[in-house]
Protein backbone atom coordinates (compact mmCIF):
# COMPACT_ATOMS: atom_id res chain seq x y z
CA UNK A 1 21.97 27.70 32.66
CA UNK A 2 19.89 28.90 29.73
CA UNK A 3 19.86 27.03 26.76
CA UNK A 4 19.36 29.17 23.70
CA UNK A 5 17.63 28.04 20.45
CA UNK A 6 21.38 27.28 18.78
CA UNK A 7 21.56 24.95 21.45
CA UNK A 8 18.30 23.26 21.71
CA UNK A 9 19.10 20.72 19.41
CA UNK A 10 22.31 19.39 20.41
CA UNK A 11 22.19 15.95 20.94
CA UNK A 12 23.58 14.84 24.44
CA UNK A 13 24.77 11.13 24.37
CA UNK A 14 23.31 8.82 26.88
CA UNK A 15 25.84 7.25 29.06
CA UNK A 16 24.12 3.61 29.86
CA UNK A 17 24.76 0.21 28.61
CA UNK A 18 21.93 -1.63 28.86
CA UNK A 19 21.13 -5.71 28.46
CA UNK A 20 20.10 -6.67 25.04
CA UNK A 21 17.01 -7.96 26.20
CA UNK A 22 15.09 -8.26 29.62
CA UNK A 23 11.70 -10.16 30.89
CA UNK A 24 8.49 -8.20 30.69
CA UNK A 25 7.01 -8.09 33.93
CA UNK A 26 3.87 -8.90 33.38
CA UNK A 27 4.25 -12.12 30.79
CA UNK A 28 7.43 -12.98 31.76
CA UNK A 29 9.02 -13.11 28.21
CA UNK A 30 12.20 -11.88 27.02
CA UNK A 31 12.00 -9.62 24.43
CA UNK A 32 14.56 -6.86 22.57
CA UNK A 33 15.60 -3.20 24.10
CA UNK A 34 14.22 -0.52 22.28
CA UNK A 35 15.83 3.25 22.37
CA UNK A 36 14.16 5.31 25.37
CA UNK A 37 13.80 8.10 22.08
CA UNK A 38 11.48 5.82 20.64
CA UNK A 39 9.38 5.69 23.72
CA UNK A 40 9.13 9.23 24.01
CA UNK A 41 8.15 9.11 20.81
CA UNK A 42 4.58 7.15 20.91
CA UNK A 43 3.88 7.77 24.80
CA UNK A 44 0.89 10.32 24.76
CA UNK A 45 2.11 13.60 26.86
CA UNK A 46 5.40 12.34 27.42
CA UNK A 47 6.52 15.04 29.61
CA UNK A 48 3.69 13.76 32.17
CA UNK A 49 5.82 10.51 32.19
CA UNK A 50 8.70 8.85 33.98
CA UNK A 51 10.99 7.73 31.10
CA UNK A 52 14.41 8.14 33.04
CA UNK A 53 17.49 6.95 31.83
CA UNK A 54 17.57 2.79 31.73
CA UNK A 55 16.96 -0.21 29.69
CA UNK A 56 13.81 -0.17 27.26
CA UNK A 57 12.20 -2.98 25.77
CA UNK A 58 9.11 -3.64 23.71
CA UNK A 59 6.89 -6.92 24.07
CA UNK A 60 5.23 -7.90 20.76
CA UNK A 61 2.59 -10.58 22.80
CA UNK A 62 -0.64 -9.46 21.34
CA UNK A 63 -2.46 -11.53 24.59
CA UNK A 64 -0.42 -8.97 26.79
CA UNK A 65 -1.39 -5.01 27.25
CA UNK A 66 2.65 -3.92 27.93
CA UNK A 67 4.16 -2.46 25.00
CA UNK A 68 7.09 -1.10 26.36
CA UNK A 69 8.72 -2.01 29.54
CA UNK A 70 11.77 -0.91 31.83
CA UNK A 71 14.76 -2.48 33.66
CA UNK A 72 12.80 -1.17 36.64
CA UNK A 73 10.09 -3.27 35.03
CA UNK A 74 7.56 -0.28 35.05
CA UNK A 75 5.41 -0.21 32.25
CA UNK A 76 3.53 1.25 29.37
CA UNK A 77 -0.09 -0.36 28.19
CA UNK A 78 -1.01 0.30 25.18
CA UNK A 79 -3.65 3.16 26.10
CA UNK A 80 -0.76 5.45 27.26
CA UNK A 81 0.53 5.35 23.54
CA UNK A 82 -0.55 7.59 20.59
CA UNK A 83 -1.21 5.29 18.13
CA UNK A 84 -1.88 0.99 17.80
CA UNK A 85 0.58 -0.77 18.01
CA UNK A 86 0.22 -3.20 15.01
CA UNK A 87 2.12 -6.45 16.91
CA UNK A 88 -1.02 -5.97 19.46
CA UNK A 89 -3.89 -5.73 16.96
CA UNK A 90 -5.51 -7.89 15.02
CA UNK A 91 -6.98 -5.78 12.31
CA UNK A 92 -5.26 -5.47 8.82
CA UNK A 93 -5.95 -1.98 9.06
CA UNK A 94 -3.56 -1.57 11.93
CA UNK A 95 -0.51 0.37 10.51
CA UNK A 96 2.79 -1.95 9.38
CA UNK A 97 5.14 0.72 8.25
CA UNK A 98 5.07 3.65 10.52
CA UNK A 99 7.69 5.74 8.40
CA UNK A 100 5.11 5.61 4.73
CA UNK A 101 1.75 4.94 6.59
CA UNK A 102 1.34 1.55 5.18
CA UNK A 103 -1.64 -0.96 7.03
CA UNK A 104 -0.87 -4.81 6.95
CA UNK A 105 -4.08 -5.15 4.54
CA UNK A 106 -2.33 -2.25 1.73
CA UNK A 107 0.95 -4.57 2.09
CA UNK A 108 -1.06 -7.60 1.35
CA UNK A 109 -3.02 -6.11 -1.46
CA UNK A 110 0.14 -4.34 -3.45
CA UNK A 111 3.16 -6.18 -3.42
CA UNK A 112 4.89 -2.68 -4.77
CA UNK A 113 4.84 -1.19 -1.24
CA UNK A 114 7.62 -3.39 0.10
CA UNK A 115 9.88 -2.69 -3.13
CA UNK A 116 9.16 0.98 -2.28
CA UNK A 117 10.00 0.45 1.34
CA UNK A 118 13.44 -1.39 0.39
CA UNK A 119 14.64 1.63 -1.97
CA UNK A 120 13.81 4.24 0.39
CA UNK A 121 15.48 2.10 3.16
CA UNK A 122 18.55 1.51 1.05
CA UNK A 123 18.54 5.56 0.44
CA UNK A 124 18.07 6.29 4.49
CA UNK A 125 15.11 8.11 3.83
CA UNK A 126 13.13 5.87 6.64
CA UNK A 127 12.83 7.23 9.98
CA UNK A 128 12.16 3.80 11.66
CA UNK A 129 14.09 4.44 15.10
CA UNK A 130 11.38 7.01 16.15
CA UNK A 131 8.22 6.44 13.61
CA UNK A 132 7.81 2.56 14.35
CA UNK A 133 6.92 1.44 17.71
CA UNK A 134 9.26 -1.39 17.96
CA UNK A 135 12.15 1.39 16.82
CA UNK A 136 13.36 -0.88 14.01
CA UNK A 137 13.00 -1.66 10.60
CA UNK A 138 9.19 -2.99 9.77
CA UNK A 139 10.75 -5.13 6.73
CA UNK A 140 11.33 -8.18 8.72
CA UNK A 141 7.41 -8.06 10.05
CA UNK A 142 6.07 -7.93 6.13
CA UNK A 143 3.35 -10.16 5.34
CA UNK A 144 5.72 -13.45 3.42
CA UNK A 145 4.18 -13.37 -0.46
């Protein structure tokens, strides 16, 4: 079958349930799923990559190199992604809001950036699922005032 460009962008639902959370591999943590679109999102050359159809999940332990992990417990280090992933850095000038290209050191430094992030939120103008590594909402990870 050929797909023609009015159907390249249909959306085709995936058909798994997957476990909330699951143990990274390599620390032995639990952490949250994450989408498999978000994945495909920050992996460099994606289509050289085996992100089939199961359970994602992204481990936020700076002290391990995993980012993103499967049920299968394969494995993504954080040199097959396309950008730093702020949870594993220690530099303020690692990026804190994917979606407006905000560092943890402009968040700390203008307290206007997180009112901006809220009303743009509130307006679904964000594009967390796919811009932000852990595929949610970087207003819970905010530097506290």
């Amino acid at each position: 079958m050929v797909i023609g460009m009015s159907d390249c962008c249909i959306q085709k639902k995936t058909s798994g349930i997957y476990p909330k959370s699951h143990l990274c591999p390599v620390n032995g943590k639990s952490y949250d799923s994450v989408n498999r679109k978000t994945l495909l999102h920050h992996i460099t050359h994606p289509w050289r990559n085996s992100i089939t159809e199961q359970g994602y999940y992204f481990c936020t332990d700076p002290f391990c190199d995993v980012v993103y992990f499967g049920q299968d417990d394969s494995t993504v280090s954080s040199s097959a992604l396309r950008d730093t992933v702020w949870q594993k850095s220690k530099v303020t000038d690692a990026m804190i809001c994917y979606c407006f290209g905000v560092t943890k050191a402009q968040a700390l430094s203008d307290k206007s950036i997180k009112s901006f992030i809220i009303e743009q939120t509130k307006n679904a103008l964000c594009s967390c699922e796919t811009s932000n590594p852990s595929g949610h909402c970087c207003l819970k990870d905010f530097p506290k005032s």
